[in-house]
PDB file of N, CA and C in Angstrom:
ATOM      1  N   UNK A   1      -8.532 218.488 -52.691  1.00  0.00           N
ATOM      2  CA  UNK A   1      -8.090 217.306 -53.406  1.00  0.00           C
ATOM      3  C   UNK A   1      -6.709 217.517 -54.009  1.00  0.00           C
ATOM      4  N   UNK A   2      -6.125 218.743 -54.654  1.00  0.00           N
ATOM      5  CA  UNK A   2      -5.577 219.018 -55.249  1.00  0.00           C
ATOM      6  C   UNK A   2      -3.769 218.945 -54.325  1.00  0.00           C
ATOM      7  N   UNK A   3      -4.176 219.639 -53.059  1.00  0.00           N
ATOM      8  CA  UNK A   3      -2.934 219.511 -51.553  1.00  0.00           C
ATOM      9  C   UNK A   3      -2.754 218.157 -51.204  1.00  0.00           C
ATOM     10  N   UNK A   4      -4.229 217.417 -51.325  1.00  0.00           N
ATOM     11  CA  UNK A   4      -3.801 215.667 -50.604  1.00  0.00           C
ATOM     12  C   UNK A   4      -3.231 215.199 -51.619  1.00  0.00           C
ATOM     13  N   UNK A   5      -3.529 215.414 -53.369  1.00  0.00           N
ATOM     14  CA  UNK A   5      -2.788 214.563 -54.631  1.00  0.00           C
ATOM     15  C   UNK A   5      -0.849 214.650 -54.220  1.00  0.00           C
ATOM     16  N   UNK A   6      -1.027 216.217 -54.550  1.00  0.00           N
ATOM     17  CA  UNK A   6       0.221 217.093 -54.138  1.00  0.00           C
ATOM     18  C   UNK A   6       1.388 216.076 -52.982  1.00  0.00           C
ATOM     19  N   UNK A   7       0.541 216.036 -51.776  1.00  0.00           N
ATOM     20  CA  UNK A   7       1.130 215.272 -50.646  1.00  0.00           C
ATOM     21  C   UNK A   7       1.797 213.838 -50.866  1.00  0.00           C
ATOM     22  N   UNK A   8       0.512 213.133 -51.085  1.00  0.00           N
ATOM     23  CA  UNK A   8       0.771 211.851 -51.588  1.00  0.00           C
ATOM     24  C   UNK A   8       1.596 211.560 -52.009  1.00  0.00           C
ATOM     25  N   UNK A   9       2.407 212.414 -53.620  1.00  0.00           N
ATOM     26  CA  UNK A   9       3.270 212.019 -54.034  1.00  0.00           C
ATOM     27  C   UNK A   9       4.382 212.708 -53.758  1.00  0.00           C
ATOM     28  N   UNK A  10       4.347 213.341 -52.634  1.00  0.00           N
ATOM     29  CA  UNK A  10       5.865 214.161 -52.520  1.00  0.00           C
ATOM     30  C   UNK A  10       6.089 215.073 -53.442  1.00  0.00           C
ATOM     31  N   UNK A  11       4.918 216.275 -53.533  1.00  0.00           N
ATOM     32  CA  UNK A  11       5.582 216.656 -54.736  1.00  0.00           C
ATOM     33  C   UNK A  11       5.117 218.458 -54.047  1.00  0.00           C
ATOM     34  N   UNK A  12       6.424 218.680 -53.998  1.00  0.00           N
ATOM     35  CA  UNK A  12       6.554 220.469 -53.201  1.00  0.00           C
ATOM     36  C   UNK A  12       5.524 221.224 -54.155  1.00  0.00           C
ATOM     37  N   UNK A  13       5.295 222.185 -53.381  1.00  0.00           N
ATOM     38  CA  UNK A  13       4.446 223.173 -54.352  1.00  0.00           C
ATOM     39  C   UNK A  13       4.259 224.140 -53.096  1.00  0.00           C
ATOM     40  N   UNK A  14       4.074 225.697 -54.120  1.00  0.00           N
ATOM     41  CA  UNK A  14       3.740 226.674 -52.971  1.00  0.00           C
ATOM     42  C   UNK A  14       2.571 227.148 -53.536  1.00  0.00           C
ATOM     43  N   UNK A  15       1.674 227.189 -52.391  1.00  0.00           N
ATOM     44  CA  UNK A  15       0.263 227.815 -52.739  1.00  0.00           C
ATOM     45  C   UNK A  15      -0.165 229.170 -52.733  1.00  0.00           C
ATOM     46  N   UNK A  16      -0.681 229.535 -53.932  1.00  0.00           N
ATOM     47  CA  UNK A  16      -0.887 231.530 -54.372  1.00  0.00           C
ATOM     48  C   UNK A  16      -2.244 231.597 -54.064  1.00  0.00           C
ATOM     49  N   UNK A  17      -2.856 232.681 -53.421  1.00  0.00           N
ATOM     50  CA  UNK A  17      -4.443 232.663 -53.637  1.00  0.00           C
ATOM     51  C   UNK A  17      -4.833 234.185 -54.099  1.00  0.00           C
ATOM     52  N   UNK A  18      -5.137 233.514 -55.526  1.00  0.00           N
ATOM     53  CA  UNK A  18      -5.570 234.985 -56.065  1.00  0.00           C
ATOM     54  C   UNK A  18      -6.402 235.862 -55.666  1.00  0.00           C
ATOM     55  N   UNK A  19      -7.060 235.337 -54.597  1.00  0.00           N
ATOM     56  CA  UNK A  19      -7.782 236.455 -54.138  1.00  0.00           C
ATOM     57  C   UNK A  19      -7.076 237.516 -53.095  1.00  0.00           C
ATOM     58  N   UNK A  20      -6.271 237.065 -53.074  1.00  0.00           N
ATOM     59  CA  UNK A  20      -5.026 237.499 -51.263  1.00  0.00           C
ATOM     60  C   UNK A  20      -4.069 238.594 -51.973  1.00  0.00           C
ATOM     61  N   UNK A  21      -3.307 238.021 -53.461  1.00  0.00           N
ATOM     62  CA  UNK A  21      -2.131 238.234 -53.532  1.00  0.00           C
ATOM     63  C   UNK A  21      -2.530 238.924 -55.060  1.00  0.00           C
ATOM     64  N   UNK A  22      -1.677 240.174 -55.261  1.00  0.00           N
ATOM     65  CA  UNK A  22      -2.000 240.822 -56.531  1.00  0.00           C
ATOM     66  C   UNK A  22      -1.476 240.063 -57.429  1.00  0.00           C
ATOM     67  N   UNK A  23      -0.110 239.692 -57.134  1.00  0.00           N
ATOM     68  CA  UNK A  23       0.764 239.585 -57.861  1.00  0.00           C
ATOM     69  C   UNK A  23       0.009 238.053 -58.559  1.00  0.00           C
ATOM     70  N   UNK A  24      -0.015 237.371 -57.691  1.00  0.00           N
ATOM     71  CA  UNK A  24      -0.628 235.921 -58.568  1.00  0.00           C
ATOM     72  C   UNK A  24      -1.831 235.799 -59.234  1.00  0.00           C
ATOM     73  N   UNK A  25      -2.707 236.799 -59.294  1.00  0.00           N
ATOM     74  CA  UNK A  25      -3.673 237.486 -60.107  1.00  0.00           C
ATOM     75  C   UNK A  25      -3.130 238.003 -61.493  1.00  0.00           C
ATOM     76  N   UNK A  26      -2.317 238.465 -61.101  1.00  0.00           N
ATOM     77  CA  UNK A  26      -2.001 239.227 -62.230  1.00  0.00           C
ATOM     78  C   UNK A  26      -1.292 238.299 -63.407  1.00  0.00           C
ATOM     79  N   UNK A  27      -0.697 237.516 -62.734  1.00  0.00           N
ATOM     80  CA  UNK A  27      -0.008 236.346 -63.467  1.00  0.00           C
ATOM     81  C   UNK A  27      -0.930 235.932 -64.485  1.00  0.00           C
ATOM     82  N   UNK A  28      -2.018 235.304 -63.724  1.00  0.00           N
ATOM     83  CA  UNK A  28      -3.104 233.959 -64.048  1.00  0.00           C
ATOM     84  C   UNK A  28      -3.743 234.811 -65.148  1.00  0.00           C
ATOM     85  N   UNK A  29      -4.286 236.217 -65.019  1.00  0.00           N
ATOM     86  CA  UNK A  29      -4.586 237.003 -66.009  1.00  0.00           C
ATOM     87  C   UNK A  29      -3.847 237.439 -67.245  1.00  0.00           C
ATOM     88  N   UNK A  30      -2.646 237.509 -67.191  1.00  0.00           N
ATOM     89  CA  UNK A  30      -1.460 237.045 -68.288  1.00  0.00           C
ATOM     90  C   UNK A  30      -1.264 235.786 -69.038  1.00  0.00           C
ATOM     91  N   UNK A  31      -1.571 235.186 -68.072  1.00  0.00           N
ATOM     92  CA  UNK A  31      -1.740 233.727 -69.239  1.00  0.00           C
ATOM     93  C   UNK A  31      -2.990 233.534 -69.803  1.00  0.00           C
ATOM     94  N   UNK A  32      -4.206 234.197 -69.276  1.00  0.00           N
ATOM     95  CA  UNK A  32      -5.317 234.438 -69.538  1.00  0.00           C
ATOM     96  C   UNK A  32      -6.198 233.108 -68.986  1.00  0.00           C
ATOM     97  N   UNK A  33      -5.870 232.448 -67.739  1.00  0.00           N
ATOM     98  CA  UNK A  33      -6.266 231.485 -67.070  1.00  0.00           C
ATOM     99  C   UNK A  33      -7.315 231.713 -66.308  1.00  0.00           C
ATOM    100  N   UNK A  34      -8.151 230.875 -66.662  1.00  0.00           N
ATOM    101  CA  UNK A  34      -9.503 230.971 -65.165  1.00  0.00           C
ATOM    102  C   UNK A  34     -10.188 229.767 -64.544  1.00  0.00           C
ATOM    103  N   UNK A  35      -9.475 228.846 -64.586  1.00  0.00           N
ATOM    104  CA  UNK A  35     -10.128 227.840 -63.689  1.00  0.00           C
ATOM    105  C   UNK A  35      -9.083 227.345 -62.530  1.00  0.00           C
ATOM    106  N   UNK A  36      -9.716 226.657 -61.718  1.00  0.00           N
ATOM    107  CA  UNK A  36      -8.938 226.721 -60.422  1.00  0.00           C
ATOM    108  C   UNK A  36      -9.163 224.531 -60.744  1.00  0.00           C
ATOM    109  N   UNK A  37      -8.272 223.909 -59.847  1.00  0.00           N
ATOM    110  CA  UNK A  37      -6.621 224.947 -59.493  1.00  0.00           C
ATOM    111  C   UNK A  37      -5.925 225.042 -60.464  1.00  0.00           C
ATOM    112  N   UNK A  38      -4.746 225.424 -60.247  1.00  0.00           N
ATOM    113  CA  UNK A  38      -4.498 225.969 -61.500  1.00  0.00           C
ATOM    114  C   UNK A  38      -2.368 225.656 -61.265  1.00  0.00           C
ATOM    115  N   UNK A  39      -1.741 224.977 -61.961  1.00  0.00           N
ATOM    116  CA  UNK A  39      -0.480 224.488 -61.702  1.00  0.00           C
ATOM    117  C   UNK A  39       0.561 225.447 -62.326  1.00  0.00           C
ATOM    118  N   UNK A  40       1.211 225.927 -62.148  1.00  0.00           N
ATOM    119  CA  UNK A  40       2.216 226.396 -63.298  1.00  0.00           C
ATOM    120  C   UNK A  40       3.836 225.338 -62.724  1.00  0.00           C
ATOM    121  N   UNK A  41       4.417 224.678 -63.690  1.00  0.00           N
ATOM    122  CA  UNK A  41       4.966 223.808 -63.880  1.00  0.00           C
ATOM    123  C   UNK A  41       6.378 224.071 -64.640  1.00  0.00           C
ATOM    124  N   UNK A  42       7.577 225.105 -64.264  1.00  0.00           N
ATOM    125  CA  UNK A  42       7.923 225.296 -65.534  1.00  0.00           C
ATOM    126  C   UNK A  42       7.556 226.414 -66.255  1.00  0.00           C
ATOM    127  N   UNK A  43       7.388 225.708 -67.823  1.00  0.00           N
ATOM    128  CA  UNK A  43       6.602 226.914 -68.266  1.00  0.00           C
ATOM    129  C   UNK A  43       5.265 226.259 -68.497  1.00  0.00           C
ATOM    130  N   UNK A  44       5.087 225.478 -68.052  1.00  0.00           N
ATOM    131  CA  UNK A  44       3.949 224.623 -68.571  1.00  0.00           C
ATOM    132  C   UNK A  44       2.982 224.976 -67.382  1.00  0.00           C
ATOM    133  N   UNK A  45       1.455 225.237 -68.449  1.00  0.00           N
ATOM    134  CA  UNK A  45       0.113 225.609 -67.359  1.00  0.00           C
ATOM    135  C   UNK A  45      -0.958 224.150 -66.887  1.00  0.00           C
ATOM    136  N   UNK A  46      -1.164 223.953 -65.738  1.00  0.00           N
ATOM    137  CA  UNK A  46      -1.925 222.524 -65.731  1.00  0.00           C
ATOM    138  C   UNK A  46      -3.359 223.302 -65.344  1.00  0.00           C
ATOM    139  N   UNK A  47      -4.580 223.459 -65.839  1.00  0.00           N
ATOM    140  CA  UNK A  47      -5.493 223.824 -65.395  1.00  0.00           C
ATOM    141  C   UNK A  47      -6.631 222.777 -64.999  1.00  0.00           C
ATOM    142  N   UNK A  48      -6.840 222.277 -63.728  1.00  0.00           N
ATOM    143  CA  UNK A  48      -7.936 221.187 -63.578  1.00  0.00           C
ATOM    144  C   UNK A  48      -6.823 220.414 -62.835  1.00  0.00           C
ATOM    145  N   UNK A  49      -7.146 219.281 -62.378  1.00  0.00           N
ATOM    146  CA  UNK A  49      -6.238 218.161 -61.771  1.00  0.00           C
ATOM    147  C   UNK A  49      -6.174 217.570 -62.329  1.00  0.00           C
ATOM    148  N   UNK A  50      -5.195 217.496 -63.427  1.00  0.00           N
ATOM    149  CA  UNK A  50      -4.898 216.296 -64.162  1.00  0.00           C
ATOM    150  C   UNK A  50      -3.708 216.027 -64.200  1.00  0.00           C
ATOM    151  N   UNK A  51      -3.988 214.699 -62.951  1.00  0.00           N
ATOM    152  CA  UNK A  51      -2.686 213.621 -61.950  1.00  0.00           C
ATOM    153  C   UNK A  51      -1.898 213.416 -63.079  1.00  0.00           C
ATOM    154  N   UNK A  52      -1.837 212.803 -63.922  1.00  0.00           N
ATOM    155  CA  UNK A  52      -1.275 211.942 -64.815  1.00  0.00           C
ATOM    156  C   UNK A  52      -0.576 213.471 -65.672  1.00  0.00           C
ATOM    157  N   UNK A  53      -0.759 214.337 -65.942  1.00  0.00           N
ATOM    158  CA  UNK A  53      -0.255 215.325 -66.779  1.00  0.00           C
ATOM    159  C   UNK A  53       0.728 216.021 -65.515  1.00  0.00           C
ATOM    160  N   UNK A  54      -0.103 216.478 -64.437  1.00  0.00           N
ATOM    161  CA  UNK A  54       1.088 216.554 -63.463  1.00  0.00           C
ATOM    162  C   UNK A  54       2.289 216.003 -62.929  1.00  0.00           C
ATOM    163  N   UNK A  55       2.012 214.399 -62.927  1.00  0.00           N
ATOM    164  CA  UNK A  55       2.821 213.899 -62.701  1.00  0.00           C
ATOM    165  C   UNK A  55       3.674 213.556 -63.417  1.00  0.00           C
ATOM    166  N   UNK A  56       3.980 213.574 -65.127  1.00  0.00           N
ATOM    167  CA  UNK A  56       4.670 213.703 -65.915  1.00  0.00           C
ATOM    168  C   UNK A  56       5.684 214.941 -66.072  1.00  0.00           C
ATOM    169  N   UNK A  57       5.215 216.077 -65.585  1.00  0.00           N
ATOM    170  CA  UNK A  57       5.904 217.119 -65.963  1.00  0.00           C
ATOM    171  C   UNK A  57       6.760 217.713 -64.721  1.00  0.00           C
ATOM    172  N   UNK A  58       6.234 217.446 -63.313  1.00  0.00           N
ATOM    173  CA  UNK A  58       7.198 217.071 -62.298  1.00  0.00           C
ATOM    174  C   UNK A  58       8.626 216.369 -62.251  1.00  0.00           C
ATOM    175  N   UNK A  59       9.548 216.911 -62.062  1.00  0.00           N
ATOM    176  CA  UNK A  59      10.971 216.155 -62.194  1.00  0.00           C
ATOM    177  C   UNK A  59      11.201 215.866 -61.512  1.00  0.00           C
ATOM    178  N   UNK A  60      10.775 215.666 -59.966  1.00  0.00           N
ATOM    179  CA  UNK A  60      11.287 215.551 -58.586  1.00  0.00           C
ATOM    180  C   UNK A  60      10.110 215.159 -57.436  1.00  0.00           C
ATOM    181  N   UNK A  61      10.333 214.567 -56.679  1.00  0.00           N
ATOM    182  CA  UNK A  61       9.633 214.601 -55.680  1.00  0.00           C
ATOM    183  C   UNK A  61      10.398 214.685 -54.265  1.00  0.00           C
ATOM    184  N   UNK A  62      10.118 214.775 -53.101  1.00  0.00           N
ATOM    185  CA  UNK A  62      10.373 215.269 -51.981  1.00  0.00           C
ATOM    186  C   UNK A  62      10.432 214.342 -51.468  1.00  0.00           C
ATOM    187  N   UNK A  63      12.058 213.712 -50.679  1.00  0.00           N
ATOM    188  CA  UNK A  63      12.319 212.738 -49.984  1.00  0.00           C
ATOM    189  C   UNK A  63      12.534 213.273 -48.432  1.00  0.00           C
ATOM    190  N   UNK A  64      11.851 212.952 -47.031  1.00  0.00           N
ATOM    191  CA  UNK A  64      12.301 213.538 -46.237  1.00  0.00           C
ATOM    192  C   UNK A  64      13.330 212.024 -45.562  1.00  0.00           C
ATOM    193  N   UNK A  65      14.617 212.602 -45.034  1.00  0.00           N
ATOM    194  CA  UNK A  65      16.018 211.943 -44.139  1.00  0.00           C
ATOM    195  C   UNK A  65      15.344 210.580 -43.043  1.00  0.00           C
ATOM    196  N   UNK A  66      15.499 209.481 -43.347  1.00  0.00           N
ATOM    197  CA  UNK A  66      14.801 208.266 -42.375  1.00  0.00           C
ATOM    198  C   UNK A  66      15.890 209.474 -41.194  1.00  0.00           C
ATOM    199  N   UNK A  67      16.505 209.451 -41.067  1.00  0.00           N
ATOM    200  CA  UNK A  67      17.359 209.806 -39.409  1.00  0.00           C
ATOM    201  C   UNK A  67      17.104 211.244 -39.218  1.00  0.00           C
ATOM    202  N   UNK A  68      17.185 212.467 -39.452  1.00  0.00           N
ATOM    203  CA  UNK A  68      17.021 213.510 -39.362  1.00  0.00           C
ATOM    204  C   UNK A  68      15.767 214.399 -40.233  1.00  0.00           C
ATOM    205  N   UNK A  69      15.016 213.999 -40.860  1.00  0.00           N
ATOM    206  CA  UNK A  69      14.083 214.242 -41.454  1.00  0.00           C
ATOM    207  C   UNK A  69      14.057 215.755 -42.488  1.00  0.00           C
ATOM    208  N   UNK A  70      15.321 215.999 -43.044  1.00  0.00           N
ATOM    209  CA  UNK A  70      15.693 216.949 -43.822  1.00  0.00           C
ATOM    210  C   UNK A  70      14.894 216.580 -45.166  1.00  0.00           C
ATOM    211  N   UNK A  71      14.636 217.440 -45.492  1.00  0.00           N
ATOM    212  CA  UNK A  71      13.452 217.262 -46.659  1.00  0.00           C
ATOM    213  C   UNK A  71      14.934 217.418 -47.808  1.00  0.00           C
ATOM    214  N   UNK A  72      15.008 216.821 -48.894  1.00  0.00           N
ATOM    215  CA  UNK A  72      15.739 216.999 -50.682  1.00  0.00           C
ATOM    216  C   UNK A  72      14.721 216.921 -51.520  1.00  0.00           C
ATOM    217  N   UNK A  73      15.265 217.347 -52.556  1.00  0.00           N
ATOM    218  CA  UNK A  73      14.273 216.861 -53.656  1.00  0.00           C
ATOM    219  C   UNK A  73      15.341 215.734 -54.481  1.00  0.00           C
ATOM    220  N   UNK A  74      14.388 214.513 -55.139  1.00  0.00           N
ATOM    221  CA  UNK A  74      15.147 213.257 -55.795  1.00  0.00           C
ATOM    222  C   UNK A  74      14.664 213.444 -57.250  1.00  0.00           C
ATOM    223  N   UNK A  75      15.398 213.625 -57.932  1.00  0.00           N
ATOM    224  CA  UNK A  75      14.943 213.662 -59.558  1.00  0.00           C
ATOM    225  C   UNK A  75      14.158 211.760 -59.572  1.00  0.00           C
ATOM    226  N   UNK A  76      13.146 212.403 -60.679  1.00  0.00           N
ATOM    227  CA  UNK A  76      12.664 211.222 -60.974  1.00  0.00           C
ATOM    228  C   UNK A  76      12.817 210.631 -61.905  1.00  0.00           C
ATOM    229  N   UNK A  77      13.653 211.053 -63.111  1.00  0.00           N
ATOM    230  CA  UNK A  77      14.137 210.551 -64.201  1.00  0.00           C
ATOM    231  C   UNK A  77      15.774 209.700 -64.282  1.00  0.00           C
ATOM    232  N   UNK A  78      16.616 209.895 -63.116  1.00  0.00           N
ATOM    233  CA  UNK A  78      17.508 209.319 -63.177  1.00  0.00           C
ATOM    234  C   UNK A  78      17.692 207.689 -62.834  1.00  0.00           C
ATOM    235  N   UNK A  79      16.510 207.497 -63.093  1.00  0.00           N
ATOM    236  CA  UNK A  79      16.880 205.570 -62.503  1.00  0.00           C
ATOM    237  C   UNK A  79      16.882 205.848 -61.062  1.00  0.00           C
ATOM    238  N   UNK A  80      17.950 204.589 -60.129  1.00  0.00           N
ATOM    239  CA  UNK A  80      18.116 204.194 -58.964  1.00  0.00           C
ATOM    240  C   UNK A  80      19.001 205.700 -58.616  1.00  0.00           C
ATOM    241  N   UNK A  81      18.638 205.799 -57.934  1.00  0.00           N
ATOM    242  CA  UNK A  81      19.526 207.333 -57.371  1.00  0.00           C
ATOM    243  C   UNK A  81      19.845 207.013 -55.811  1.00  0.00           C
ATOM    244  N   UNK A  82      21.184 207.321 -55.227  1.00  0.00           N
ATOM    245  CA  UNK A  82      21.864 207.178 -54.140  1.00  0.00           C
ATOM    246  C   UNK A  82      21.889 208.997 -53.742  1.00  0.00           C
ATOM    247  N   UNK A  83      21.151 209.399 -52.390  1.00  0.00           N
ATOM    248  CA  UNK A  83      21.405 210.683 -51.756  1.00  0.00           C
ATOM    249  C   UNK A  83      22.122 210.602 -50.543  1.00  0.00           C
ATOM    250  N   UNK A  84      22.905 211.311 -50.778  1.00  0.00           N
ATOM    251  CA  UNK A  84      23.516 211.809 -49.108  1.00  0.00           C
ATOM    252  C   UNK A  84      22.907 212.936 -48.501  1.00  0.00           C
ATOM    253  N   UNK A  85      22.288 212.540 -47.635  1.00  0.00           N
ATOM    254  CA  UNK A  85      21.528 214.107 -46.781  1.00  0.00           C
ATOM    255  C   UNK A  85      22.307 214.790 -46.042  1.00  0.00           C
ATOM    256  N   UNK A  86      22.495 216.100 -46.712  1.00  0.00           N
ATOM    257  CA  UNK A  86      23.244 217.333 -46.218  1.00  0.00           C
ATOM    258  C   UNK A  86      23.354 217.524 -44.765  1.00  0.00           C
ATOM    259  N   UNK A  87      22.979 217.125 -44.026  1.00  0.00           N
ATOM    260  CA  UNK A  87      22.302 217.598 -42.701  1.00  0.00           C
ATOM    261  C   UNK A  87      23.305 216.577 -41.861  1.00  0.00           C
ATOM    262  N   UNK A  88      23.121 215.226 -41.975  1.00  0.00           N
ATOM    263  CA  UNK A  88      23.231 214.438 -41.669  1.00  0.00           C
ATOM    264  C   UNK A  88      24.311 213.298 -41.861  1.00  0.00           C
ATOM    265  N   UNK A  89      24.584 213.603 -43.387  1.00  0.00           N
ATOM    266  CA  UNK A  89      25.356 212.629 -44.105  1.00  0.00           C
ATOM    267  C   UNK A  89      24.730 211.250 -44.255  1.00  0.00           C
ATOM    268  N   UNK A  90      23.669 210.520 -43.814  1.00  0.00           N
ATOM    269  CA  UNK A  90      22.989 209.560 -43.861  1.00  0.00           C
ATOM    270  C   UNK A  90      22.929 209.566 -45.329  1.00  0.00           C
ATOM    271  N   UNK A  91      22.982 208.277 -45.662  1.00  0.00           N
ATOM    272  CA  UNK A  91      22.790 207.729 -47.609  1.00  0.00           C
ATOM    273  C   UNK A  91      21.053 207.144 -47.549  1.00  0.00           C
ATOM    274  N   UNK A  92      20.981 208.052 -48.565  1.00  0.00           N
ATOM    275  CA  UNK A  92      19.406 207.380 -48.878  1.00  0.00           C
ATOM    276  C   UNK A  92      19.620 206.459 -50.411  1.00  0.00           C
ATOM    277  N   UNK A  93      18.423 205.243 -50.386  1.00  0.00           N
ATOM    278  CA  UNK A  93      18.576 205.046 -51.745  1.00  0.00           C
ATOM    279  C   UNK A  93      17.357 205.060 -52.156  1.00  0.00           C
TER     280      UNK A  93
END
């Protein structure tokens, strides 16, 4: 649920699995975290899916290029925003 929310709104994220990886264990145990899933945001911890807290603390979401399909990220706080895709030069709005 947590990858399709993620998707939906365009919103990048890289996935750790504490069982795989020391290092992201070791993290989650530093913050002293134990429920899954589990967001780090920043400095901010989201534990549980909570859309509405996620989606507040997200600054960006993931626009991919109508012509070349180059993925940017678009801040979401600036109003109407005009991109030029690097790739391409195509203007997104």
């Amino acid at each position: 649920m947590a990858k399709e929310f993620l998707s939906e709104n365009n919103i990048h994220y890289v996935e750790r699995d504490i069982g795989a990886d020391p290092e992201a264990r070791k993290e989650m145990m530093r913050r002293k975290v134990t429920g899954v899933p589990t967001f780090l945001i920043g400095d901010d911890v989201v534990v549980g899916l909570d859309q509405q807290k996620i989606l507040d603390l997200v600054d960006h979401r993931v626009k991919a290029c109508s012509v070349c399909g180059t993925k940017m990220r678009v801040p979401t706080d600036k109003g109407k925003a005009v991109l030029k895709c690097p790739n391409c030069k195509n203007q997104i709005e």
